[in-house]
PDB file of N, CA and C in Angstrom:
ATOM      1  N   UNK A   1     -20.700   1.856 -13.950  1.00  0.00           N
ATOM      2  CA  UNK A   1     -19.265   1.711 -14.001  1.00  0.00           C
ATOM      3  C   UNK A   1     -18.836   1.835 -15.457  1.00  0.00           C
ATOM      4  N   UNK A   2     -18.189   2.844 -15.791  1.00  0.00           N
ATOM      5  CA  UNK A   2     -17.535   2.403 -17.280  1.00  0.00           C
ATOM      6  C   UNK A   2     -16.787   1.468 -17.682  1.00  0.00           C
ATOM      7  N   UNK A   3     -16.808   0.967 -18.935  1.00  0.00           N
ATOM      8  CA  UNK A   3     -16.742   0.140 -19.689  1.00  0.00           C
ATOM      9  C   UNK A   3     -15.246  -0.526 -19.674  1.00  0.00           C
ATOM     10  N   UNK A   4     -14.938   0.899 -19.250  1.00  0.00           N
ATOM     11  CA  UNK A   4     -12.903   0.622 -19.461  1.00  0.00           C
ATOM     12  C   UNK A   4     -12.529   0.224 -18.069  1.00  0.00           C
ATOM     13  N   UNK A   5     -13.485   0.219 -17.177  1.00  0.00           N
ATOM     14  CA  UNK A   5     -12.740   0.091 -15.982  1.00  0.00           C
ATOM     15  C   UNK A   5     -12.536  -1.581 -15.420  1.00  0.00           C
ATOM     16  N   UNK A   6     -10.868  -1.589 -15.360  1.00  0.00           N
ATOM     17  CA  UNK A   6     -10.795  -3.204 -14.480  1.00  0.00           C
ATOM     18  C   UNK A   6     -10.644  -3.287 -13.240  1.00  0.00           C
ATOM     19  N   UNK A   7     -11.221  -4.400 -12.611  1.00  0.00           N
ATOM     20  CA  UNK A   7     -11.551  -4.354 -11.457  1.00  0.00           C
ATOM     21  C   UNK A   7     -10.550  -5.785 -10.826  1.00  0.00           C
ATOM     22  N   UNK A   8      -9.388  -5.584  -9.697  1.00  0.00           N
ATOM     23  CA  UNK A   8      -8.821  -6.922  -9.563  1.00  0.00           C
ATOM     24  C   UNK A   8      -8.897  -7.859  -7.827  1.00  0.00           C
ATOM     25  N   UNK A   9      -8.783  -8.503  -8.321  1.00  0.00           N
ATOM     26  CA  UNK A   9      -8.515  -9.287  -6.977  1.00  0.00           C
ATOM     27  C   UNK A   9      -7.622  -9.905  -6.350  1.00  0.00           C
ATOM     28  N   UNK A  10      -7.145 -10.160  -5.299  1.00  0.00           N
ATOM     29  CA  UNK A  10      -5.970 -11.174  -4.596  1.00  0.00           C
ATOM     30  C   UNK A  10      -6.414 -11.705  -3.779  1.00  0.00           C
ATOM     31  N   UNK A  11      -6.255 -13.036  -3.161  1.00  0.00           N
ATOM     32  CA  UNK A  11      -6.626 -14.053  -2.309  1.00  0.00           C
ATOM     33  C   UNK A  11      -4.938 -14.693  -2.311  1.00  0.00           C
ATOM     34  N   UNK A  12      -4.440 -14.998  -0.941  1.00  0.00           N
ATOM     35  CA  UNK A  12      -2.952 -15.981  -0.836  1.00  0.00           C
ATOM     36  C   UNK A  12      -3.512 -17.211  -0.203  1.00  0.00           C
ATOM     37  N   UNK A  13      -2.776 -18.282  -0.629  1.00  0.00           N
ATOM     38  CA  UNK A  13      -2.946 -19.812   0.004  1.00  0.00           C
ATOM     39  C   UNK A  13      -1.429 -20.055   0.358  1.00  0.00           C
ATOM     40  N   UNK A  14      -1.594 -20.657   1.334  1.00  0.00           N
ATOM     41  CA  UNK A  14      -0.280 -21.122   1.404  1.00  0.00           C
ATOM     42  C   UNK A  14       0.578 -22.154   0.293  1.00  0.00           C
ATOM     43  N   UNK A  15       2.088 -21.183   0.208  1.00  0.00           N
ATOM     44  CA  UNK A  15       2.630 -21.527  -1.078  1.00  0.00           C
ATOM     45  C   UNK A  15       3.071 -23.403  -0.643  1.00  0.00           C
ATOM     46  N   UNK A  16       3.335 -23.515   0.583  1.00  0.00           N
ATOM     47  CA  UNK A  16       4.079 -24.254   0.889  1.00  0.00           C
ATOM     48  C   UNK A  16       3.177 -25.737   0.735  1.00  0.00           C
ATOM     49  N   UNK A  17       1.659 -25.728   1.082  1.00  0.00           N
ATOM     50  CA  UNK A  17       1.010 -26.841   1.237  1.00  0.00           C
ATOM     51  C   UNK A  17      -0.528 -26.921   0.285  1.00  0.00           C
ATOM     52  N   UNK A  18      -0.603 -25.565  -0.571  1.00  0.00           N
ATOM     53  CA  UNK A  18      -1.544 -25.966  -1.580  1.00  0.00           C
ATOM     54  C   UNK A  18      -1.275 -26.940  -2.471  1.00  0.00           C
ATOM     55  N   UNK A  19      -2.200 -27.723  -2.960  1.00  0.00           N
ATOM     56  CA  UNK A  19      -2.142 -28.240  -3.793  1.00  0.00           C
ATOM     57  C   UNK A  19      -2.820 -28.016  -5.345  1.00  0.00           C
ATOM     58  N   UNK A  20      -1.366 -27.767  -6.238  1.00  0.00           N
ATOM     59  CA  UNK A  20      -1.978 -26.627  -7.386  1.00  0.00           C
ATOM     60  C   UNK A  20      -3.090 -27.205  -7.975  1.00  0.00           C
ATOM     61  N   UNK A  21      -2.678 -28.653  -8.697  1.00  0.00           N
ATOM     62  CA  UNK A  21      -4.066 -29.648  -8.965  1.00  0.00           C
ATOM     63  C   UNK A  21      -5.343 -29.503  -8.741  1.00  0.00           C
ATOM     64  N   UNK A  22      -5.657 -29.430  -7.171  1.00  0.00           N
ATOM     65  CA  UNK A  22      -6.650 -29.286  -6.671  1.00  0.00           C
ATOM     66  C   UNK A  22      -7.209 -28.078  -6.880  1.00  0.00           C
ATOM     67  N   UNK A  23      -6.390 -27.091  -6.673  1.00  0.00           N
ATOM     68  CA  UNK A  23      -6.914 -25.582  -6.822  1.00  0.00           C
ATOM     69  C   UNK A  23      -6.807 -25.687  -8.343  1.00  0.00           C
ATOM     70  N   UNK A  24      -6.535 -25.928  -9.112  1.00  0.00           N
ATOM     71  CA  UNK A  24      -7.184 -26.270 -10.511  1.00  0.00           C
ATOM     72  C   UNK A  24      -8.381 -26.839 -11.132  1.00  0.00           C
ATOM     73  N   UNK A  25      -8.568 -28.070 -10.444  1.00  0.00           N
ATOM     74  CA  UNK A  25     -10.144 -28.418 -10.476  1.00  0.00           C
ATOM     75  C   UNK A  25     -11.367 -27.549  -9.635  1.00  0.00           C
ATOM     76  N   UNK A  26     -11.051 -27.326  -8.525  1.00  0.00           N
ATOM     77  CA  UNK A  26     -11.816 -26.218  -7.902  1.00  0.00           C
ATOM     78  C   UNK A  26     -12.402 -25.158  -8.748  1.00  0.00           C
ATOM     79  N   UNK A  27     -11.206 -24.477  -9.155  1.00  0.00           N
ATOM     80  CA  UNK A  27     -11.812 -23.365 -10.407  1.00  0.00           C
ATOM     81  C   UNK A  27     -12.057 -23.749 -11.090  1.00  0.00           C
ATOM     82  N   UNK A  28     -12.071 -25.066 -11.991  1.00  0.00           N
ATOM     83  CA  UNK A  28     -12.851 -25.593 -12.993  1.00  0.00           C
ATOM     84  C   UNK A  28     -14.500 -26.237 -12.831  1.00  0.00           C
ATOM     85  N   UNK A  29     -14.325 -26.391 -11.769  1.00  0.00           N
ATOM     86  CA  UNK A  29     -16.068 -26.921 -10.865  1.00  0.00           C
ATOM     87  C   UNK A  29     -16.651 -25.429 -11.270  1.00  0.00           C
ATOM     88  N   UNK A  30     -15.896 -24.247 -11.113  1.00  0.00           N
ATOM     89  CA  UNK A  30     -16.704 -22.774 -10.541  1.00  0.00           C
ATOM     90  C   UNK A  30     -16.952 -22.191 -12.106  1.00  0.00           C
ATOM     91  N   UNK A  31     -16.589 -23.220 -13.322  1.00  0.00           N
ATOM     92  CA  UNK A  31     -16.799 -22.869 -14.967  1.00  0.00           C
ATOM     93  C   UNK A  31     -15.420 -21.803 -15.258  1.00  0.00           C
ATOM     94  N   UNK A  32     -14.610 -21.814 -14.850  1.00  0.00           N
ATOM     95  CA  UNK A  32     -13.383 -21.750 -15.207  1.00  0.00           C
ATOM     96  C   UNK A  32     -12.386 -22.551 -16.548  1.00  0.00           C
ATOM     97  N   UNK A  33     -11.640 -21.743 -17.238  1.00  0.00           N
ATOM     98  CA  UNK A  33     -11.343 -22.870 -18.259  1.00  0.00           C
ATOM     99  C   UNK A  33      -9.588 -22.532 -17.445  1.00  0.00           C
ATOM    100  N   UNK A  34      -8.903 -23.822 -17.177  1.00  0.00           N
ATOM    101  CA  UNK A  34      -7.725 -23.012 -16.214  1.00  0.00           C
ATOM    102  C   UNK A  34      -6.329 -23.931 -17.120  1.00  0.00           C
ATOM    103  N   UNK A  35      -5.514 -23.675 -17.032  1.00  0.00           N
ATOM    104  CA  UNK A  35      -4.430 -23.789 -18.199  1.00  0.00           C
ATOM    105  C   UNK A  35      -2.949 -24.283 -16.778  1.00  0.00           C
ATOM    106  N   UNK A  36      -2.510 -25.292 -16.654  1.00  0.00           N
ATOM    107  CA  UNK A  36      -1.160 -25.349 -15.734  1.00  0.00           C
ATOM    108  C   UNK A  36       0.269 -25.124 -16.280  1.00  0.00           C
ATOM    109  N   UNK A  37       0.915 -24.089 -15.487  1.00  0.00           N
ATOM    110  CA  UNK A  37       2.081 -23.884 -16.215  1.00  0.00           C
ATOM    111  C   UNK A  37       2.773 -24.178 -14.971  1.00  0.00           C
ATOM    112  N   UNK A  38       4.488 -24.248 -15.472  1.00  0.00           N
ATOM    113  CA  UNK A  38       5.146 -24.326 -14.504  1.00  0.00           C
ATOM    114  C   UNK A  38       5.513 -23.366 -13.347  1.00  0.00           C
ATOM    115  N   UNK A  39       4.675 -22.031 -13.510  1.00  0.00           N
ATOM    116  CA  UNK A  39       5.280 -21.266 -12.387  1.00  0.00           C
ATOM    117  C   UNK A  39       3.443 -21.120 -11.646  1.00  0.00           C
ATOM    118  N   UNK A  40       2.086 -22.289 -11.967  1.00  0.00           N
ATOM    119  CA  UNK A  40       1.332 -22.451 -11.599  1.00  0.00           C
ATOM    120  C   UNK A  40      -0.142 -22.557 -12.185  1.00  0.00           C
ATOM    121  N   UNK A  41      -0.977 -21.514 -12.391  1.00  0.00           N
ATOM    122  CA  UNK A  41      -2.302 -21.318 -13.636  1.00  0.00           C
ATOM    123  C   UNK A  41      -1.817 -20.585 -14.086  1.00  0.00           C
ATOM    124  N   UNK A  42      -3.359 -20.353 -14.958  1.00  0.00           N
ATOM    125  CA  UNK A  42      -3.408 -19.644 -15.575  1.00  0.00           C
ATOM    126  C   UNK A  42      -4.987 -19.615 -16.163  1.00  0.00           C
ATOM    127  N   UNK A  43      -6.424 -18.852 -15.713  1.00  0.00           N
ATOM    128  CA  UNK A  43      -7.141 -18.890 -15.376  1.00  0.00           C
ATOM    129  C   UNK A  43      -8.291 -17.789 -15.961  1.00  0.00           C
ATOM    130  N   UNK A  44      -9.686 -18.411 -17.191  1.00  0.00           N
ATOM    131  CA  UNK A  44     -10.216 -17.358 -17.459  1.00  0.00           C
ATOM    132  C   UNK A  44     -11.365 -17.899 -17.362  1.00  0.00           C
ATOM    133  N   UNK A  45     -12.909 -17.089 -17.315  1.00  0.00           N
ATOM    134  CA  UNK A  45     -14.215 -17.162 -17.714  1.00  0.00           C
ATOM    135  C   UNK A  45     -14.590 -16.830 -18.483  1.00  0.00           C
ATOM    136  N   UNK A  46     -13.687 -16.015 -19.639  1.00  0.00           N
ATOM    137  CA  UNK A  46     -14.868 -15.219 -20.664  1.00  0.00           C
ATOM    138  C   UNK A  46     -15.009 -13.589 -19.873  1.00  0.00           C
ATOM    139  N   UNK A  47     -15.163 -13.343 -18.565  1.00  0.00           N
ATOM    140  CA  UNK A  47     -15.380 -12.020 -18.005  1.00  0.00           C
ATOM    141  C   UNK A  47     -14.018 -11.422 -17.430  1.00  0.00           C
ATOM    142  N   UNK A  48     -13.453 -12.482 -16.994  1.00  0.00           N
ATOM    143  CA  UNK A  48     -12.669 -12.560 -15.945  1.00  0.00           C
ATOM    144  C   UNK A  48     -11.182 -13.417 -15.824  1.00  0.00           C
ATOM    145  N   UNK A  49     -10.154 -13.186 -15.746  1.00  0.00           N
ATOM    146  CA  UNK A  49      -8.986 -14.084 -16.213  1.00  0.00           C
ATOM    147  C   UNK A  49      -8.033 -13.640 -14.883  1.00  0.00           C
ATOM    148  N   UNK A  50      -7.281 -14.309 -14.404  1.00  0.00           N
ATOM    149  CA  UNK A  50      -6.219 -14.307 -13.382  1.00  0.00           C
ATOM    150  C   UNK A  50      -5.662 -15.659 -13.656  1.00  0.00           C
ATOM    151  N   UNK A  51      -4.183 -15.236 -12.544  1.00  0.00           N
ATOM    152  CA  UNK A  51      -3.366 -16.119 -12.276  1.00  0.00           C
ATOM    153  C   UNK A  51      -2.704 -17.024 -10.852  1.00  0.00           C
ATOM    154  N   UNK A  52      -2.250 -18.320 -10.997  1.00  0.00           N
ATOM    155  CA  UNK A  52      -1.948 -18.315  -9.073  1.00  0.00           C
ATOM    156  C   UNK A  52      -0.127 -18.455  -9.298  1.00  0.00           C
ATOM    157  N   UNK A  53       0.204 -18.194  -8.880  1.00  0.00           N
ATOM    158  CA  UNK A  53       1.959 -18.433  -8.228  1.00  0.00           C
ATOM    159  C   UNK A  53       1.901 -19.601  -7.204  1.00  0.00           C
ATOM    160  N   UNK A  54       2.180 -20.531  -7.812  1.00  0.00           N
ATOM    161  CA  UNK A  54       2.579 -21.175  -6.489  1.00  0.00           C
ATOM    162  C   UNK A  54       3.795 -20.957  -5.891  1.00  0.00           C
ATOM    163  N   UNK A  55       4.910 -20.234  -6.493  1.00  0.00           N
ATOM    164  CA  UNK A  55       5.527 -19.889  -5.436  1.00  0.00           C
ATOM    165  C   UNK A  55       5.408 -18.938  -3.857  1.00  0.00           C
ATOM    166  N   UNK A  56       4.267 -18.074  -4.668  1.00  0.00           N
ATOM    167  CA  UNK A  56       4.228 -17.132  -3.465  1.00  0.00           C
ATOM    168  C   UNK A  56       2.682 -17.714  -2.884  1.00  0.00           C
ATOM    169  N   UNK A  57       2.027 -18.114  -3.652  1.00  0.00           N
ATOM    170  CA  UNK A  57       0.576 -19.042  -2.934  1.00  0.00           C
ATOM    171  C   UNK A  57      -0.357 -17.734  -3.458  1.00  0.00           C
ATOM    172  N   UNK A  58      -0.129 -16.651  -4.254  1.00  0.00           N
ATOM    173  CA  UNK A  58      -1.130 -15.622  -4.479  1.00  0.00           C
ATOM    174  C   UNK A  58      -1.632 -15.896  -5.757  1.00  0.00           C
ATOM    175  N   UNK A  59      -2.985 -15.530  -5.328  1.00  0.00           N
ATOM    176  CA  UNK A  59      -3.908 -16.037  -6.792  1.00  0.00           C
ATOM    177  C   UNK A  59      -4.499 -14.555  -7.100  1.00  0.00           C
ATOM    178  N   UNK A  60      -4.297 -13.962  -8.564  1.00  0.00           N
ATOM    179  CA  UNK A  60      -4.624 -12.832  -8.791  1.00  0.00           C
ATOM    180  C   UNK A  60      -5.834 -12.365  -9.809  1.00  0.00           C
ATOM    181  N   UNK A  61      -6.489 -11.610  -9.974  1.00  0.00           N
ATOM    182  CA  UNK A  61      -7.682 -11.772 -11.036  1.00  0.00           C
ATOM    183  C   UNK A  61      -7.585 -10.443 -11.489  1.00  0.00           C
ATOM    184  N   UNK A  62      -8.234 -10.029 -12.424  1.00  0.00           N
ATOM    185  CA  UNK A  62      -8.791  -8.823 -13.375  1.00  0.00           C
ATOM    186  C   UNK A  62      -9.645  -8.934 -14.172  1.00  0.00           C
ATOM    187  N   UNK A  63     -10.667  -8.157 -13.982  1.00  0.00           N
ATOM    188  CA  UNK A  63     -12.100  -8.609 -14.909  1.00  0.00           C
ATOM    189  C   UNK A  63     -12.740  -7.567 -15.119  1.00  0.00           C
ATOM    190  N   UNK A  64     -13.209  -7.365 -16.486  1.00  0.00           N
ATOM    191  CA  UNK A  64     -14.175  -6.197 -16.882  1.00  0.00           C
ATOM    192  C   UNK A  64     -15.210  -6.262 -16.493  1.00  0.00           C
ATOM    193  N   UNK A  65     -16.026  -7.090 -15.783  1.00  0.00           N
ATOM    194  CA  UNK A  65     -17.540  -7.199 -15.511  1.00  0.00           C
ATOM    195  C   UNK A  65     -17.212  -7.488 -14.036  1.00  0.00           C
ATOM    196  N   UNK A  66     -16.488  -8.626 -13.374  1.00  0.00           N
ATOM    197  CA  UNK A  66     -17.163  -8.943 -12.300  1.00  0.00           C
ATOM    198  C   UNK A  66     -15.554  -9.023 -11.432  1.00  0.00           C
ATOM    199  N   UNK A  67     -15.367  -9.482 -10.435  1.00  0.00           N
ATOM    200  CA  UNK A  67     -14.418  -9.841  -9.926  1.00  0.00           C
ATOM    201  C   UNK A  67     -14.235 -11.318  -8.655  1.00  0.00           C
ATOM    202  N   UNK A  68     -13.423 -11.705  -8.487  1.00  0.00           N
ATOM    203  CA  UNK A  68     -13.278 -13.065  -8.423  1.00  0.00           C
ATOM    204  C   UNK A  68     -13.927 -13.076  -7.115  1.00  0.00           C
ATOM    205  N   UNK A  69     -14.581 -14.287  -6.812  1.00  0.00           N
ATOM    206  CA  UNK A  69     -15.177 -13.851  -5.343  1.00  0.00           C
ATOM    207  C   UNK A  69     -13.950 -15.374  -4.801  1.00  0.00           C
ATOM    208  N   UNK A  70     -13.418 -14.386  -3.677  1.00  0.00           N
ATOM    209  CA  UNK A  70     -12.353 -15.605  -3.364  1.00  0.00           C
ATOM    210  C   UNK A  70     -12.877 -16.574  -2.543  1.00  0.00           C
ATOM    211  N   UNK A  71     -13.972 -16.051  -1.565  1.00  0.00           N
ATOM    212  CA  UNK A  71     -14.293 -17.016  -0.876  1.00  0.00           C
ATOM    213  C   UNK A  71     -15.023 -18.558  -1.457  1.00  0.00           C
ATOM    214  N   UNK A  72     -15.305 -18.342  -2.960  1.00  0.00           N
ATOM    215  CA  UNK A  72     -15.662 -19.021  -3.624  1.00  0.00           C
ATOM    216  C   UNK A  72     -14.777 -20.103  -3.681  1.00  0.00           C
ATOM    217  N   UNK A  73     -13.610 -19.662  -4.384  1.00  0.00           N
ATOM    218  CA  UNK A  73     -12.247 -20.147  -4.813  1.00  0.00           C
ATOM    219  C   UNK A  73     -12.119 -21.107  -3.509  1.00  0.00           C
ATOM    220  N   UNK A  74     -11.978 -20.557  -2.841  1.00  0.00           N
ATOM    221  CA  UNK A  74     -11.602 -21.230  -1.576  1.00  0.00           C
ATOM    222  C   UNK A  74     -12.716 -22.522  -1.028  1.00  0.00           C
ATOM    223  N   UNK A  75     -14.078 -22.308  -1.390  1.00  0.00           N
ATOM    224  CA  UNK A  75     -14.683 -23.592  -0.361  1.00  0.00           C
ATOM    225  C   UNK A  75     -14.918 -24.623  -1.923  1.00  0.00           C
ATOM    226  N   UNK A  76     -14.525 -24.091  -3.030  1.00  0.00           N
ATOM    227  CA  UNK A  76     -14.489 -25.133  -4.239  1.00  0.00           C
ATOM    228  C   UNK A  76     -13.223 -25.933  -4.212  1.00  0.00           C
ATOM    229  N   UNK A  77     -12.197 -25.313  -3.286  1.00  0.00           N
ATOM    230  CA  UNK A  77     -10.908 -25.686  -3.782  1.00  0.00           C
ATOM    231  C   UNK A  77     -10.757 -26.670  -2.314  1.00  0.00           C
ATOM    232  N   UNK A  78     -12.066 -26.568  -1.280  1.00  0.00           N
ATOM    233  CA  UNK A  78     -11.730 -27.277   0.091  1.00  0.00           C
ATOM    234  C   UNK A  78     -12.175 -28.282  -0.275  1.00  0.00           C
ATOM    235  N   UNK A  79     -13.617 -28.419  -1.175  1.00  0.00           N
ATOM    236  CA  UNK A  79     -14.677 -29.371  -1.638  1.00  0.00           C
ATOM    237  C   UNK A  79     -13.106 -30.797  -2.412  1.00  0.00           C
ATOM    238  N   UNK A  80     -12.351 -30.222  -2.906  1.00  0.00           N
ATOM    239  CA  UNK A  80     -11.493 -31.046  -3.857  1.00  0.00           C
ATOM    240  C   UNK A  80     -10.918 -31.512  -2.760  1.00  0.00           C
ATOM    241  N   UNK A  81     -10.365 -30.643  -2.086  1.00  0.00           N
ATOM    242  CA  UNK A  81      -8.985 -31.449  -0.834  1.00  0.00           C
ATOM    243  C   UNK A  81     -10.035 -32.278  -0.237  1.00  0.00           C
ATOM    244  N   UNK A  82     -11.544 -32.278   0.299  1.00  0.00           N
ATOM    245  CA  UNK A  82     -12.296 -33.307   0.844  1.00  0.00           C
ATOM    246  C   UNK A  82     -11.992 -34.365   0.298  1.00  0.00           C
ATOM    247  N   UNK A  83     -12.605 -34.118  -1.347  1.00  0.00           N
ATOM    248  CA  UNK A  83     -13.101 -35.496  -2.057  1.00  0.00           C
ATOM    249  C   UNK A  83     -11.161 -36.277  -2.338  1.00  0.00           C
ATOM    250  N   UNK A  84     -10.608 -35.338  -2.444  1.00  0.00           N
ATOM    251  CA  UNK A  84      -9.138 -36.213  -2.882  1.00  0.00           C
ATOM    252  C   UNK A  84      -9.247 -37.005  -1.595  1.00  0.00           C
ATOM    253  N   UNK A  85      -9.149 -36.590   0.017  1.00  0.00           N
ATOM    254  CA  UNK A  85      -9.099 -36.965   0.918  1.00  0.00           C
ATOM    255  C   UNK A  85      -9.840 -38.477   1.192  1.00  0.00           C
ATOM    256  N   UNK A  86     -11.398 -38.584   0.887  1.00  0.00           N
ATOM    257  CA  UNK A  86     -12.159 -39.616   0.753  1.00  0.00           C
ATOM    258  C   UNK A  86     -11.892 -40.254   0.023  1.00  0.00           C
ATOM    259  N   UNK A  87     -11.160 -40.131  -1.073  1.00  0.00           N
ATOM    260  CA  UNK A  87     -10.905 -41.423  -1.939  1.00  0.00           C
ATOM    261  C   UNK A  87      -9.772 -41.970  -1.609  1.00  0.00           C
ATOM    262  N   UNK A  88      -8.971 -41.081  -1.126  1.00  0.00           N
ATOM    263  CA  UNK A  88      -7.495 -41.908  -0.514  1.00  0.00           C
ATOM    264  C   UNK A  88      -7.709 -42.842   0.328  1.00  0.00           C
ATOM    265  N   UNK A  89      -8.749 -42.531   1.355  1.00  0.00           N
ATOM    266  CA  UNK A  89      -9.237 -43.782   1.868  1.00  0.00           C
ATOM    267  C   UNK A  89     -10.296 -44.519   1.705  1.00  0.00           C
ATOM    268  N   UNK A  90     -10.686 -44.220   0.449  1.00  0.00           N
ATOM    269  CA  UNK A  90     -11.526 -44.871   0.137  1.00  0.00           C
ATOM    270  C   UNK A  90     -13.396 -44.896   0.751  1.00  0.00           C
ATOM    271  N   UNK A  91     -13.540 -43.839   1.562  1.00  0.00           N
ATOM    272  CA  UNK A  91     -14.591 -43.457   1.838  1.00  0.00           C
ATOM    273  C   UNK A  91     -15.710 -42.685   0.488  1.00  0.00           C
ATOM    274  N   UNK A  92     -17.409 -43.090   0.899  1.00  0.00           N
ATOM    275  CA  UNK A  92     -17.821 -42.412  -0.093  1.00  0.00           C
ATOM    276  C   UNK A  92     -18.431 -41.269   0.107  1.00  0.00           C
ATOM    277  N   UNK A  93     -18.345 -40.703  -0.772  1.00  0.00           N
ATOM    278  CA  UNK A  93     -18.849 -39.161  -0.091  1.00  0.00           C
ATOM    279  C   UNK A  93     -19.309 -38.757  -1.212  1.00  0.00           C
ATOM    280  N   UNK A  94     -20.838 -38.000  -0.919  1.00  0.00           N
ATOM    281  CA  UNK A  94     -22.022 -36.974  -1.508  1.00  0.00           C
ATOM    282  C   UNK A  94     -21.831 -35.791  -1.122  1.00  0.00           C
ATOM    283  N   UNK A  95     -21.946 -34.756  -2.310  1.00  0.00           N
ATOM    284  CA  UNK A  95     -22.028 -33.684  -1.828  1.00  0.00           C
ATOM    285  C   UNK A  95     -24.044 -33.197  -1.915  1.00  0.00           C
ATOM    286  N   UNK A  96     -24.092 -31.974  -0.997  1.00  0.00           N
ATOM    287  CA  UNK A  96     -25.918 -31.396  -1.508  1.00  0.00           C
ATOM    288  C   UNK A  96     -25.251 -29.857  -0.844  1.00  0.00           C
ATOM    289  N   UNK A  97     -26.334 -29.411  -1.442  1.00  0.00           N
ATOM    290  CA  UNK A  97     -26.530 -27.968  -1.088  1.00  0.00           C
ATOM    291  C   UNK A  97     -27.789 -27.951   0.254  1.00  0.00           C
ATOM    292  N   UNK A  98     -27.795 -27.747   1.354  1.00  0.00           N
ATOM    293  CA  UNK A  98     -28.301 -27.037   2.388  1.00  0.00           C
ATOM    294  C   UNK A  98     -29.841 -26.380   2.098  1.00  0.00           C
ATOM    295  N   UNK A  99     -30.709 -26.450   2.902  1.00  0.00           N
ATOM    296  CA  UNK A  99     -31.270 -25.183   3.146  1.00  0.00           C
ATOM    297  C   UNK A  99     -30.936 -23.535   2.949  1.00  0.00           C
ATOM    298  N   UNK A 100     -29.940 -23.690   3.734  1.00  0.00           N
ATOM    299  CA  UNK A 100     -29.764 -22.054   3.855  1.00  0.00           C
ATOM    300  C   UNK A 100     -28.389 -22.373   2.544  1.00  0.00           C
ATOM    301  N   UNK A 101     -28.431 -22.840   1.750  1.00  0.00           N
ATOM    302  CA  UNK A 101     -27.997 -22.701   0.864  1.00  0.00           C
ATOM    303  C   UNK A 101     -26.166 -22.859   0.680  1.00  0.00           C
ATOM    304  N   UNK A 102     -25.558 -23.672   2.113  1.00  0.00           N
ATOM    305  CA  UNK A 102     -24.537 -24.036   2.069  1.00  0.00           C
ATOM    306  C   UNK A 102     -24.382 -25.580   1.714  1.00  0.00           C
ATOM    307  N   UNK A 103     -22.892 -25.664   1.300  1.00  0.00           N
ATOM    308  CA  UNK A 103     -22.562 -26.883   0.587  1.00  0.00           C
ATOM    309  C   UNK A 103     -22.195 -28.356   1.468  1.00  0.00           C
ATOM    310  N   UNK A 104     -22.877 -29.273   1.830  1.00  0.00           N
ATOM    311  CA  UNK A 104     -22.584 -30.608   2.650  1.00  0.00           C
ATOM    312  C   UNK A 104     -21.928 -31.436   1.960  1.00  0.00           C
ATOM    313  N   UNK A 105     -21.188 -32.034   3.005  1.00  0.00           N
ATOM    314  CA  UNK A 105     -20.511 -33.439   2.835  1.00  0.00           C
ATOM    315  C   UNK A 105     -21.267 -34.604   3.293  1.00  0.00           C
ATOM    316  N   UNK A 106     -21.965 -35.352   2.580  1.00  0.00           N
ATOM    317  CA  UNK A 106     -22.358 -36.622   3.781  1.00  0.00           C
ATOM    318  C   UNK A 106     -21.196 -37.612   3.354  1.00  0.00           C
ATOM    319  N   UNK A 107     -20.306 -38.039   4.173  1.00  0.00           N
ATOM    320  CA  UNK A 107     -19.439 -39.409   4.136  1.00  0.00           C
ATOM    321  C   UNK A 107     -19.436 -40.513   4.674  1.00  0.00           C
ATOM    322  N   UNK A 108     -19.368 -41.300   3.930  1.00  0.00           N
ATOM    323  CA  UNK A 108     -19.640 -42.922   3.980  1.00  0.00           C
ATOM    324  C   UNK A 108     -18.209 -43.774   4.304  1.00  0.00           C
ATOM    325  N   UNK A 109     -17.693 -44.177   5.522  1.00  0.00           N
ATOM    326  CA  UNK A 109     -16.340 -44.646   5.970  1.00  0.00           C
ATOM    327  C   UNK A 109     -16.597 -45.772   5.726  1.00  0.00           C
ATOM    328  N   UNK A 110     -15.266 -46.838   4.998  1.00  0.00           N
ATOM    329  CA  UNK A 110     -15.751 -48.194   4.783  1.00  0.00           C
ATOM    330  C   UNK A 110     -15.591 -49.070   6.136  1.00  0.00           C
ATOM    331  N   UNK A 111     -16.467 -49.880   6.050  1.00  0.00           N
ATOM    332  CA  UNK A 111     -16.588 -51.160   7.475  1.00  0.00           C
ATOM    333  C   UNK A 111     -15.104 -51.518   7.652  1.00  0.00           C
TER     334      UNK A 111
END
């Protein structure tokens, strides 16, 4: 691939019930350095830099080397809505990686 070529991505969340926060730490779990502005991120790796709208819920990328893998974005950004979720009620929860190499929740509900 030459050198000059950028490569982009789009993934939409819903504008109405994401939570930008969360999808902020998410990409920061994934080594993201992510920046909040008022019209939402603002989002780079060093390879790779995009942005999300929360108005429209679209998260956009452009990267000289690699491109955003959304499905990523997405089960880092579910992992947060879990753990926000468990602490609201106060449940404890571990995460592990799987066998086949997917990500678990074990949760602990209080008595």
């Amino acid at each position: 691939m030459p050198c000059d070529t950028v490569i982009t991505s789009t993934c939409e969340f819903l504008s109405t019930s994401t939570d930008v926060h969360l999808l902020a730490e998410g990409l920061r779990s994934l080594g993201y350095q992510v920046r909040e502005t008022e019209q939402g991120l603002q989002f780079t790796n060093g390879t790779l830099s995009g942005t999300y709208d929360k108005r429209t819920g679209r998260l956009q990328s452009a990267g000289r080397y690699d491109t955003l893998d959304t499905a990523e974005v997405k089960r880092a950004y579910s992992e947060q809505v879990v753990n926000s979720q468990a602490k609201k009620f106060g449940w404890k929860i571990s995460w592990k990686t799987n066998t086949a190499g997917e990500r678990e929740a074990e949760v602990e509900k209080r008595a």
